[in-house]
C-alpha atoms as a PDB file:
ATOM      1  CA  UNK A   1      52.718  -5.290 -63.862  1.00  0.00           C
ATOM      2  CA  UNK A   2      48.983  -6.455 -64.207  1.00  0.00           C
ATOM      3  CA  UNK A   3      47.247  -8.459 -66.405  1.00  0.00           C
ATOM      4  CA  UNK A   4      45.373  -7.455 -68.993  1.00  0.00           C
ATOM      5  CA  UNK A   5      42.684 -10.444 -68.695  1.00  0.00           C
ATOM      6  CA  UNK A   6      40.205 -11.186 -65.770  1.00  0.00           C
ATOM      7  CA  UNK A   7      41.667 -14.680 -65.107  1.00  0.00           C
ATOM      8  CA  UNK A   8      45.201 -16.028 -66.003  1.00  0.00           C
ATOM      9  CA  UNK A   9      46.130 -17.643 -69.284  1.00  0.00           C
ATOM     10  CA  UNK A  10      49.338 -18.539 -68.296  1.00  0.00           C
ATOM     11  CA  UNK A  11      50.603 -20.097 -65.137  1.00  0.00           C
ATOM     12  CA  UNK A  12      53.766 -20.659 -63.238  1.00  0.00           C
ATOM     13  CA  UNK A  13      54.874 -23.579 -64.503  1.00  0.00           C
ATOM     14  CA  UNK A  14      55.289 -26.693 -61.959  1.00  0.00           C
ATOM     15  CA  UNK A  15      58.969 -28.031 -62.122  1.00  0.00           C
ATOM     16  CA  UNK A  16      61.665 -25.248 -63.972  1.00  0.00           C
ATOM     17  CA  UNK A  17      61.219 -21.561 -64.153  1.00  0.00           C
ATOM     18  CA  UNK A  18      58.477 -20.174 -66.719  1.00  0.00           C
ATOM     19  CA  UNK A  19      54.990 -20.047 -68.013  1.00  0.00           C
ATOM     20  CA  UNK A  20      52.705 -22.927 -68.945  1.00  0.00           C
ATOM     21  CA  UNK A  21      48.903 -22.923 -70.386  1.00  0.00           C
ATOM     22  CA  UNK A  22      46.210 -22.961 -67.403  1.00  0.00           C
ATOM     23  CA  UNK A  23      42.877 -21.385 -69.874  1.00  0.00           C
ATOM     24  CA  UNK A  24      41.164 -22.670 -73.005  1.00  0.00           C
ATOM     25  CA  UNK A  25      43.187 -18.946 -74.126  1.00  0.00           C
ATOM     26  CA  UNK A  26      46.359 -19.573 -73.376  1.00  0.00           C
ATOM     27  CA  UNK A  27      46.246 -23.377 -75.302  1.00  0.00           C
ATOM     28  CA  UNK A  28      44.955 -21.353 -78.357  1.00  0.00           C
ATOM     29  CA  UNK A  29      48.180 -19.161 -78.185  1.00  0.00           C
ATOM     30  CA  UNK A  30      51.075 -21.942 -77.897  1.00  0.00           C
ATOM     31  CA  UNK A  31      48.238 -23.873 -80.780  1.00  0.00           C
ATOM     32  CA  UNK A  32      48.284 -21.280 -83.080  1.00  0.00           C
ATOM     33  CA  UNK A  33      52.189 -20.137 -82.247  1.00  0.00           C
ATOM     34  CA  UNK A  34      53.245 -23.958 -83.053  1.00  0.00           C
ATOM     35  CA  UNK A  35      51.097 -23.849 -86.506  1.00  0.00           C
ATOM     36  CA  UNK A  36      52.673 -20.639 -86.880  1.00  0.00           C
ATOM     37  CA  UNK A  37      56.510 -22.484 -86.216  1.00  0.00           C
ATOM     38  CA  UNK A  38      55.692 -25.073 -88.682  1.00  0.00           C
ATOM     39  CA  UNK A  39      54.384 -22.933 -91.190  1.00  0.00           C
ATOM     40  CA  UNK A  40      57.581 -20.906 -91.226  1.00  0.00           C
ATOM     41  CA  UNK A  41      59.446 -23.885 -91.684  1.00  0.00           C
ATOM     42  CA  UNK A  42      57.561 -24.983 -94.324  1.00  0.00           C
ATOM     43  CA  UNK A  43      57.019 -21.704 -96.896  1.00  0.00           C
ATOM     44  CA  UNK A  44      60.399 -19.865 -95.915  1.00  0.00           C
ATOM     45  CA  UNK A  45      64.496 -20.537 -95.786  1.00  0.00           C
ATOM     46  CA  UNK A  46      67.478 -19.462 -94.347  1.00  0.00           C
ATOM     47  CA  UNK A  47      67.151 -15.955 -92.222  1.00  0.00           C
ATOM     48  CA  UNK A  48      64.132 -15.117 -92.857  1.00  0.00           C
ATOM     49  CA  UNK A  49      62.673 -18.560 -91.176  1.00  0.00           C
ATOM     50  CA  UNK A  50      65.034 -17.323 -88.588  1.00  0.00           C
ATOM     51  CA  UNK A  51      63.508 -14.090 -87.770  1.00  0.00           C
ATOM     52  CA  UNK A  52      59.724 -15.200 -87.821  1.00  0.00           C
ATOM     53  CA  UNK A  53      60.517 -17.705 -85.201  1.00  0.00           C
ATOM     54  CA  UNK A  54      62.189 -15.284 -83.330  1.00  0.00           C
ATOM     55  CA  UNK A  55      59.778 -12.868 -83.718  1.00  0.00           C
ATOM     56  CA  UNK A  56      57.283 -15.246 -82.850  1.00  0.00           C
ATOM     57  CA  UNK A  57      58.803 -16.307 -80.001  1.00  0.00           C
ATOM     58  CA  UNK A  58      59.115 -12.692 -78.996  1.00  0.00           C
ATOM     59  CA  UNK A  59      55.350 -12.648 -79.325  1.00  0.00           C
ATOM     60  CA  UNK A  60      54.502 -15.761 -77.353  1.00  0.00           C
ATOM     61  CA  UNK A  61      56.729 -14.343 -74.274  1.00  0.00           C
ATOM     62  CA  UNK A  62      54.577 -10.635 -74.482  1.00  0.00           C
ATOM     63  CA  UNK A  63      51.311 -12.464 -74.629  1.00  0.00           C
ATOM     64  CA  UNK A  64      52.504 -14.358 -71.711  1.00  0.00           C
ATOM     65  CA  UNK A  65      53.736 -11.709 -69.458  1.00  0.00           C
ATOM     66  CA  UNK A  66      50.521  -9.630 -70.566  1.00  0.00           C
ATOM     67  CA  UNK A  67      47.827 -12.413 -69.664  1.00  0.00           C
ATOM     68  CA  UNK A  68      49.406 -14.102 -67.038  1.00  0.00           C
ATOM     69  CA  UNK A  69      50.373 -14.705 -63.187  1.00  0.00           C
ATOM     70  CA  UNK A  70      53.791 -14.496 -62.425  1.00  0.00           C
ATOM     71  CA  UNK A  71      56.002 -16.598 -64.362  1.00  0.00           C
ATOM     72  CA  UNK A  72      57.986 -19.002 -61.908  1.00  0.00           C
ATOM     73  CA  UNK A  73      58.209 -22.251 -60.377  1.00  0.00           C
ATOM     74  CA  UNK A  74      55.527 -23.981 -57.705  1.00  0.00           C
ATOM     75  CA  UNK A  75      58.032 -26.230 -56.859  1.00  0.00           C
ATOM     76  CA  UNK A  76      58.837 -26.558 -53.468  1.00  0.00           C
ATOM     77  CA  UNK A  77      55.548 -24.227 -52.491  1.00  0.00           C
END
């Protein structure tokens, strides 16, 4: 699949299998999905906190896989 941004947001992350921030872009996005996280946990209870953080994680995986490299490990590369 290819990206949907000129330059990657998200990298292959060094040690482990995954994505991590490599763009001003893709800080903003794990930022504002923390504040989002914490705000959840703040104004709502029980299943409902549940699903937003799923949904939001949901989210944060999509934007991920839309605006970045592979996800992976550089490990051993």
């Amino acid at each position: 699949m290819s990206r949907l941004t000129e330059r990657p947001w998200f990298g292959p992350k060094r040690f482990g299998w995954g994505w991590t921030p490599v763009a001003w872009q893709g800080w903003l996005v794990v930022v504002a999905f923390l504040a989002a996280v914490v705000l959840s946990g703040l104004y709502l209870a029980g299943a409902a906190r549940a699903a937003v953080v799923v949904a939001l994680i949901v989210v944060l995986t999509l934007v991920a896989w839309l605006t970045g490299d592979s996800p992976g490990s550089r490990w051993r590369r």
